[in-house]
N, C-alpha and C. Protein backbone atom coordinates (compact mmCIF):
# COMPACT_ATOMS: atom_id res chain seq x y z
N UNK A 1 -2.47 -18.27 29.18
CA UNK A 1 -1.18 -18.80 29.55
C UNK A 1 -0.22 -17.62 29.75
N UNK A 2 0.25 -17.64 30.75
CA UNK A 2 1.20 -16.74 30.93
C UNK A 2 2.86 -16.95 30.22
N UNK A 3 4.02 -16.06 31.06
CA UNK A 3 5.43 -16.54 30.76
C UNK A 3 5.76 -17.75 31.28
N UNK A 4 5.32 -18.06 32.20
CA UNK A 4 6.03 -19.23 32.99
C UNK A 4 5.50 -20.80 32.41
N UNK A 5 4.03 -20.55 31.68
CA UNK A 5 3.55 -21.48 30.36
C UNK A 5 4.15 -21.60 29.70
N UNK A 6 4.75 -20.55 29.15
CA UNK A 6 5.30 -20.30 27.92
C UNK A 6 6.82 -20.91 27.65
N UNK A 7 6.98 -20.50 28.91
CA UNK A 7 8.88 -21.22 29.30
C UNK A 7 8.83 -22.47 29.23
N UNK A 8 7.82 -23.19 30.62
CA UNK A 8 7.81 -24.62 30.84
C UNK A 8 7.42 -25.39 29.20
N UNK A 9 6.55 -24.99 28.15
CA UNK A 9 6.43 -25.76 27.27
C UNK A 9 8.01 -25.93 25.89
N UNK A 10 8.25 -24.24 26.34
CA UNK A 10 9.24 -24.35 25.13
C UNK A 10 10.79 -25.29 25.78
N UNK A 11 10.67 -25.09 26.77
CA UNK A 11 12.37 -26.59 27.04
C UNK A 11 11.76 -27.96 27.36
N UNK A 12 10.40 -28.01 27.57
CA UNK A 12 10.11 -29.19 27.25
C UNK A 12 9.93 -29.74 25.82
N UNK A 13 9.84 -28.97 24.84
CA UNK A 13 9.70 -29.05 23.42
C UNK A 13 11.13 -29.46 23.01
N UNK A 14 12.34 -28.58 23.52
CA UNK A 14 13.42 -28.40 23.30
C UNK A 14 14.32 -29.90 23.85
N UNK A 15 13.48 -30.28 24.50
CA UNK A 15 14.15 -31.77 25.77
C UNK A 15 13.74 -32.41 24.36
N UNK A 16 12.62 -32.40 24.10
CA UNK A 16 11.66 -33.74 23.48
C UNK A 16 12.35 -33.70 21.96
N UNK A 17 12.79 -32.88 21.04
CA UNK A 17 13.79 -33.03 20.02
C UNK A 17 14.91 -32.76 20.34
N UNK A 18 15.68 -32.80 21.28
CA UNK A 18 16.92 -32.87 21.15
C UNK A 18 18.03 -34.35 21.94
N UNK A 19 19.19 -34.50 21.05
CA UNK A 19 19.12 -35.86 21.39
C UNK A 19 20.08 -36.58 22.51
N UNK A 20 20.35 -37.27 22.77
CA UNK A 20 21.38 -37.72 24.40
C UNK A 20 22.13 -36.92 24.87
N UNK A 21 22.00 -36.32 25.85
CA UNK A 21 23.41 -35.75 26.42
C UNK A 21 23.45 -35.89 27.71
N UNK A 22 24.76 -35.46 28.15
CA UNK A 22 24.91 -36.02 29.82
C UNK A 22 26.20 -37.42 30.07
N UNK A 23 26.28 -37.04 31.38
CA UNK A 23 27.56 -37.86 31.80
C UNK A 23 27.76 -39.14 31.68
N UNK A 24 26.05 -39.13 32.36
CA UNK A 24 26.08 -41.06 32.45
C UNK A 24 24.49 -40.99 32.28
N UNK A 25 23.94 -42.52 32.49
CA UNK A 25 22.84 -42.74 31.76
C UNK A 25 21.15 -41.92 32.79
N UNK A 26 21.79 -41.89 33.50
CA UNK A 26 21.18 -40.48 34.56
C UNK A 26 20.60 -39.25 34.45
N UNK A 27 21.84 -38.67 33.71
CA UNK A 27 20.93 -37.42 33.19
C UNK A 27 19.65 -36.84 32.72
N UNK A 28 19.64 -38.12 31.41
CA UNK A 28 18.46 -37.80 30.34
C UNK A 28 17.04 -38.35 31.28
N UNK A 29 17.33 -39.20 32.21
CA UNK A 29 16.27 -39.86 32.97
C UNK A 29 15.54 -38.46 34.35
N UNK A 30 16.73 -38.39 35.17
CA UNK A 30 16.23 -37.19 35.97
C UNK A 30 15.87 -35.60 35.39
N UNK A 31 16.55 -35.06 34.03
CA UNK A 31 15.87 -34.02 33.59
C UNK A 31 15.01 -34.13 33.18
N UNK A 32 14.69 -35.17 32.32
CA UNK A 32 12.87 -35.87 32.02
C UNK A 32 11.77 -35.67 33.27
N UNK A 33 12.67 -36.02 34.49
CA UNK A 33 11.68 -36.55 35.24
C UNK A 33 11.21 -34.78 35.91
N UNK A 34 12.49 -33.80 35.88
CA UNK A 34 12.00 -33.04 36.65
C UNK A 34 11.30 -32.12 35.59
N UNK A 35 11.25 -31.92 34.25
CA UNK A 35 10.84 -30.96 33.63
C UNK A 35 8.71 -32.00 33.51
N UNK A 36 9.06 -33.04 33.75
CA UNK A 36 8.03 -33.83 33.97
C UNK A 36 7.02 -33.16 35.05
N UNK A 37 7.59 -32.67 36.10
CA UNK A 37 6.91 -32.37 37.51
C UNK A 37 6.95 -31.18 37.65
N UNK A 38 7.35 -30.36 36.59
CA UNK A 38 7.11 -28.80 36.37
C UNK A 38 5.90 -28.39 35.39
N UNK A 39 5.85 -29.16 34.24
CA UNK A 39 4.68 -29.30 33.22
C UNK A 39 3.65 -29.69 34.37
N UNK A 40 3.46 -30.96 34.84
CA UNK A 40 2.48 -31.69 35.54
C UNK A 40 1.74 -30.45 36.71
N UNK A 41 3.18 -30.14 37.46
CA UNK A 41 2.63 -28.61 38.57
C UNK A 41 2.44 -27.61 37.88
N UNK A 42 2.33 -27.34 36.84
CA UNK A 42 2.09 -26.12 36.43
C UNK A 42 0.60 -26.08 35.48
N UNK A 43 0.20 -27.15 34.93
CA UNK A 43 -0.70 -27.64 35.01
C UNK A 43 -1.90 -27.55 35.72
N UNK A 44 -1.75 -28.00 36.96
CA UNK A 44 -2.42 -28.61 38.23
C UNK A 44 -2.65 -27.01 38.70
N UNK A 45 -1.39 -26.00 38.90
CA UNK A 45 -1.72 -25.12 39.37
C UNK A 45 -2.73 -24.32 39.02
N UNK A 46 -2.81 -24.26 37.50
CA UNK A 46 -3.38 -23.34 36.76
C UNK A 46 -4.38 -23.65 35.70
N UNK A 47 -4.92 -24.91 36.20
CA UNK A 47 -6.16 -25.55 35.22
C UNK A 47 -5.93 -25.60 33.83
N UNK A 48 -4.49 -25.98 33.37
CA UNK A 48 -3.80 -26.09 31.91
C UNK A 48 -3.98 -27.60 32.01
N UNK A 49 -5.00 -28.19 31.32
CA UNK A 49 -5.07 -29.81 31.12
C UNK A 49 -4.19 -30.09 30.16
N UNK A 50 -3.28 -29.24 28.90
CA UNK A 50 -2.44 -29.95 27.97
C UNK A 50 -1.25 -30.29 28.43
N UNK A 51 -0.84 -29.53 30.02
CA UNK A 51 0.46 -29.64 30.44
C UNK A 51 0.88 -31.01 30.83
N UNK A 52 -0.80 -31.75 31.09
CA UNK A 52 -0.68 -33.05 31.82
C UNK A 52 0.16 -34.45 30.49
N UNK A 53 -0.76 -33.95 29.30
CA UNK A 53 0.07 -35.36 28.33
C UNK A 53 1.61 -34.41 27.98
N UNK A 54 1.80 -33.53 28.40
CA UNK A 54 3.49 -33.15 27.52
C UNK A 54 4.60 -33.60 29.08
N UNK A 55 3.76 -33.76 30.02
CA UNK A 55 4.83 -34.19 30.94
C UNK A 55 4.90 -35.39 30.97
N UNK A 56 3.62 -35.89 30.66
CA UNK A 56 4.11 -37.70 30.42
C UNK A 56 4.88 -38.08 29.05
N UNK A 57 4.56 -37.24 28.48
CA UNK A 57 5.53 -37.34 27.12
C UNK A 57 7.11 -36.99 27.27
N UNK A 58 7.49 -36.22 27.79
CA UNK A 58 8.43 -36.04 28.37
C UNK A 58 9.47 -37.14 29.35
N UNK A 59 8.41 -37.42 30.30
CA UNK A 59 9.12 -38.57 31.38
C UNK A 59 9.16 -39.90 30.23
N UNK A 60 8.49 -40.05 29.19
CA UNK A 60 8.84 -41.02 28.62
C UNK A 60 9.91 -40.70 27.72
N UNK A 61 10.06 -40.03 27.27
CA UNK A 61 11.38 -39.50 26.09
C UNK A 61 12.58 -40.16 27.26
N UNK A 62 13.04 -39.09 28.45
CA UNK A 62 13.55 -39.48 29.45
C UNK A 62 13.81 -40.86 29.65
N UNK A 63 12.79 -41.52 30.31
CA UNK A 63 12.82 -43.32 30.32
C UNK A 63 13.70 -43.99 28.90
N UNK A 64 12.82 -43.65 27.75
CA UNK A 64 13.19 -43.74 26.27
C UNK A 64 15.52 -43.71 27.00
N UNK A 65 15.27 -42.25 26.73
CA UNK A 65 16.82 -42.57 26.45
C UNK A 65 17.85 -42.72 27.58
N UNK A 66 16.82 -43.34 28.71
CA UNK A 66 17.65 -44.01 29.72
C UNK A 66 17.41 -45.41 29.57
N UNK A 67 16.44 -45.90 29.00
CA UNK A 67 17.10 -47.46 28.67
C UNK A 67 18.40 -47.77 27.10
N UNK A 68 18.55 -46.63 26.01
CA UNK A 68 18.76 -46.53 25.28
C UNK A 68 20.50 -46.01 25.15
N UNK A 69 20.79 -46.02 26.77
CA UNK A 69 21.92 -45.04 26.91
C UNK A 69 23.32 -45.95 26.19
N UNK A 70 23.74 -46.22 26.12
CA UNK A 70 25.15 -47.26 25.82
C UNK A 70 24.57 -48.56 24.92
N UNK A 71 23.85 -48.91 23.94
CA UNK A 71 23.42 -49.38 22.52
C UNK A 71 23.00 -48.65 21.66
């Protein structure tokens, strides 16, 4: 694993415990989704099969606190 492994896992770690933020209920949904498709491509690029469950883990945290936004 290189730096760019190393980056993509640690703010996805950093997304996945840390808790709502953002304007409107949007945020937490599209940074999910894109740190989602950076794990997933980075992954894919580089024959890293663990990148594949931390981006679905991710887009779900995301989902998670976009249905969760205002209750």
């Amino acid at each position: 694993m290189d730096i760019t492994g190393i980056m993509v896992a640690t703010v996805a770690f950093m997304y996945l415990f840390s808790g709502p933020r953002g304007r409107n209920k949007y945020y937490p949904l599209g940074f999910g989704a894109l740190l989602a498709a950076l794990a997933i491509a980075y992954g894919a690029l580089n024959d890293q099969v663990l990148f594949y469950p931390l981006g679905v883990i991710v887009l779900a945290k995301g989902y998670w606190m976009y249905r969760r936004w205002g209750s």
